[in-house]
Protein backbone atom coordinates (compact mmCIF):
# COMPACT_ATOMS: atom_id res chain seq x y z
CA UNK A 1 0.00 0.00 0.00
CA UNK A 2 1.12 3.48 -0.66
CA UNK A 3 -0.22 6.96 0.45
CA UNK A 4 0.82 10.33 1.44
CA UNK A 5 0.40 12.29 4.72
CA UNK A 6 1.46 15.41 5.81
CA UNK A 7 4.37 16.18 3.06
CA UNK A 8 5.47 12.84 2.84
CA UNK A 9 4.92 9.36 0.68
CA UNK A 10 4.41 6.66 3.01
CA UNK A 11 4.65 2.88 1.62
CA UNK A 12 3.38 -0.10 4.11
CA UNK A 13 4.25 -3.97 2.59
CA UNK A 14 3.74 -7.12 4.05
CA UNK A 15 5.32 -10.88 3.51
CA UNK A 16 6.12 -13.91 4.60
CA UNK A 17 9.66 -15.86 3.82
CA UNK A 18 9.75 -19.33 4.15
CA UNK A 19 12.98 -19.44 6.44
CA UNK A 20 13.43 -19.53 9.73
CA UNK A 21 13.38 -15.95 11.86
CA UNK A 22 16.65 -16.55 12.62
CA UNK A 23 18.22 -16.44 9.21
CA UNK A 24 15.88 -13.52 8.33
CA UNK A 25 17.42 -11.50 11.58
CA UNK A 26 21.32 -12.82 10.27
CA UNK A 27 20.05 -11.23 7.08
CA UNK A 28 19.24 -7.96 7.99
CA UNK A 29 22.35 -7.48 10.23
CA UNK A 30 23.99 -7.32 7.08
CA UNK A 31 24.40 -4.14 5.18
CA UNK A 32 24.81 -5.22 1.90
CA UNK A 33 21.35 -7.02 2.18
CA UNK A 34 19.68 -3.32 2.45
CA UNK A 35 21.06 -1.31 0.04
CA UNK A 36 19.10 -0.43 -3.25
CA UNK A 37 21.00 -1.73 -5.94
CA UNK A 38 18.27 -0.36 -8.32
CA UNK A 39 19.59 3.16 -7.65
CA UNK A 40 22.67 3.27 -5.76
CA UNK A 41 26.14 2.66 -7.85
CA UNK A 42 28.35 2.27 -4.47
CA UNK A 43 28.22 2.25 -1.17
CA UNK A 44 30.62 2.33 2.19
CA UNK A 45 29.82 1.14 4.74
CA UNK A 46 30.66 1.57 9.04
CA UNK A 47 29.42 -0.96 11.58
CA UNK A 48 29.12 -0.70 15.59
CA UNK A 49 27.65 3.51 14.54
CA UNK A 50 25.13 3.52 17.80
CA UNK A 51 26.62 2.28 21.07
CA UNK A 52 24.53 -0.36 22.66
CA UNK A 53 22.30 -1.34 19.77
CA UNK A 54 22.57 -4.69 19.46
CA UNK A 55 23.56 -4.34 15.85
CA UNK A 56 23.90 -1.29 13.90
CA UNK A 57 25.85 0.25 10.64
CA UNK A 58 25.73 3.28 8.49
CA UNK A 59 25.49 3.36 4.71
CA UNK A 60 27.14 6.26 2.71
CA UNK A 61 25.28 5.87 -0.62
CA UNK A 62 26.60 7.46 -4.06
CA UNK A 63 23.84 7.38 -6.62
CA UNK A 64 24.02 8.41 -10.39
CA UNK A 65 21.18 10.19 -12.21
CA UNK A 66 20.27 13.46 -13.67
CA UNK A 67 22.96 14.26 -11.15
CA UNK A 68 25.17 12.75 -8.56
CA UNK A 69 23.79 12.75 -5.01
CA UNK A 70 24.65 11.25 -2.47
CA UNK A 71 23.62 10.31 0.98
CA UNK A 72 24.03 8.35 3.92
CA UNK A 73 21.45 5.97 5.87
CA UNK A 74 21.88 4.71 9.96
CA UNK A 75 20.47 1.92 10.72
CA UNK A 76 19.71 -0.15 14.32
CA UNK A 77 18.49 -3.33 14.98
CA UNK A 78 17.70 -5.33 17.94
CA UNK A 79 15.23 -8.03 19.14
CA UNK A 80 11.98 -6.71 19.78
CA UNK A 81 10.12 -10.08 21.67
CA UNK A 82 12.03 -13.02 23.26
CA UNK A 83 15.50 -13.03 23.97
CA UNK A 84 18.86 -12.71 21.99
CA UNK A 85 19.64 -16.46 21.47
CA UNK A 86 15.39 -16.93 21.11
CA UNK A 87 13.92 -14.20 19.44
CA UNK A 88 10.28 -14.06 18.33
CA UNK A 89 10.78 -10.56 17.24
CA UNK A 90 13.31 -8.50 15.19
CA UNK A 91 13.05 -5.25 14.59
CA UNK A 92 14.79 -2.88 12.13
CA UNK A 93 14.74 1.49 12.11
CA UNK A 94 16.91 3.49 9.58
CA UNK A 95 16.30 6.96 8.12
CA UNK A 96 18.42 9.37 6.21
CA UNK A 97 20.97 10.80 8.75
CA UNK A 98 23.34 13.20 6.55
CA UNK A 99 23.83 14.13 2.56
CA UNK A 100 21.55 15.98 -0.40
CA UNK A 101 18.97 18.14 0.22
CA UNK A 102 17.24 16.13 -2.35
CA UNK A 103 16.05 13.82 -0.13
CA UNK A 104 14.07 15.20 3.05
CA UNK A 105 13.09 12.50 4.47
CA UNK A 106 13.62 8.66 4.07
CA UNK A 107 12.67 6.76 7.17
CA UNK A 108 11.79 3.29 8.10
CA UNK A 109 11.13 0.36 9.70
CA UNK A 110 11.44 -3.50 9.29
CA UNK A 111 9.57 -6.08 12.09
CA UNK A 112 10.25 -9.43 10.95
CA UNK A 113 7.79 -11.73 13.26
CA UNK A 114 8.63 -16.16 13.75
CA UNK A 115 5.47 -17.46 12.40
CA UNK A 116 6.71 -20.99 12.97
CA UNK A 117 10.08 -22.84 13.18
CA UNK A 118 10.37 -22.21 8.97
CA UNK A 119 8.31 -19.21 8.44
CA UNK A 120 8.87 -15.61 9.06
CA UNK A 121 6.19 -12.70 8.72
CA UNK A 122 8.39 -9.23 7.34
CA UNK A 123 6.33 -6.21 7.36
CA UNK A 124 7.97 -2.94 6.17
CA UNK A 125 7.17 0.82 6.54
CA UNK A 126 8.85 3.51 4.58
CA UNK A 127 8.35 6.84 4.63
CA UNK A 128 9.88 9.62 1.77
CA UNK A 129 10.07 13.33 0.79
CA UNK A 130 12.48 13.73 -1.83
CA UNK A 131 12.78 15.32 -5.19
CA UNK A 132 11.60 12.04 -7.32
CA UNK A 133 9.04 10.17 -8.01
CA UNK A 134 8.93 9.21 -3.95
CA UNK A 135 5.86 6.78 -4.06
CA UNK A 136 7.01 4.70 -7.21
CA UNK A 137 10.85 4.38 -5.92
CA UNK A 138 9.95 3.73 -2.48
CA UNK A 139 7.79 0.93 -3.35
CA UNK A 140 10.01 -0.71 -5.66
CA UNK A 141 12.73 -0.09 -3.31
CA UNK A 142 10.63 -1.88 -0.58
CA UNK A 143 10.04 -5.01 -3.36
CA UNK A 144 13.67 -5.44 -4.02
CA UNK A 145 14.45 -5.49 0.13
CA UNK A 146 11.93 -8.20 0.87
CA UNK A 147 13.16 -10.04 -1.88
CA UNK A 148 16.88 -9.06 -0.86
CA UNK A 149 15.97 -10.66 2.73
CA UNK A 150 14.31 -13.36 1.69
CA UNK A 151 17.25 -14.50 -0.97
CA UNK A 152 19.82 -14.40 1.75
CA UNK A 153 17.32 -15.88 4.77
CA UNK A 154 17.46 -18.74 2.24
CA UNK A 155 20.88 -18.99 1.17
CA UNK A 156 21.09 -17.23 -2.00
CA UNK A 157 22.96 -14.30 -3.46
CA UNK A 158 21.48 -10.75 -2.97
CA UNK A 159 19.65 -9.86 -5.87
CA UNK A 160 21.08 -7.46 -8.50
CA UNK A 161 18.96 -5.03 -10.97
């Protein structure tokens, strides 16, 4: 689903992965899993950025269009329900935290919930003011990251575009 609000494109998806919540949480503690290789040409990246988060990184994003912008994400993550070595709950937050003026606002949000021992529920909220078609690339963004989690929950290489 997709929507606006207040100045901003909001995008809401829901999913389920058939692997276990564990390899969907080792999945999103790694960077490379998140980064939108529809639009971004390179990336750096820093992990152990927020002290105490149980995992957390920064993404310094170079991206190629009508001009070059570029940007940097932070993200944290941590188990939101159970415990570290039994989660039933993972949660994700990241939003734009330096770079273009381009982008206003990016923001978001990944809960990935254990449905059972080899299913895992992944809902995602985004939500984007930026200089673009904010609604189209946030969704398709948001597309290519469940389907970027759910290739590496399973095994497989990170999809490329």
């Amino acid at each position: 689903m997709t929507g606006s609000a207040r100045g901003f494109k909001w995008i809401n998806a829901r999913g389920f992965v058939h692997a276990p919540l564990s390899a969907v949480w080792q999945a999103l503690q790694d960077p490379e899993v998140v980064v939108d290789r529809r639009k971004v040409a390179s990336w750096k990246v820093q992990t152990g950025v927020i002290p105490g988060a149980e995992a957390s990184y920064r993404i310094n994003n170079t991206v190629h269009d009508l001009i070059t912008i570029e940007f940097e994400t932070t993200w944290r993550l941590g188990v939101a329900l159970g415990t570290r070595d039994a989660p039933e709950a993972v949660a994700a937050v990241y939003r734009k935290t330096g770079g273009t003026h381009v982008i206003k606002r990016m923001e978001g949000s990944i809960v990935a919930r254990k449905v059972s021992d080899s299913v895992t529920e992944i809902e995602l909220v985004e939500h984007l003011d930026a200089l673009m078609r904010a609604t189209e690339s946030g969704a398709s963004y948001n597309r290519d990251l469940f389907a970027a989690i759910a290739a590496r929950a399973k095994g497989a290489p990170v999809p490329t575009y």
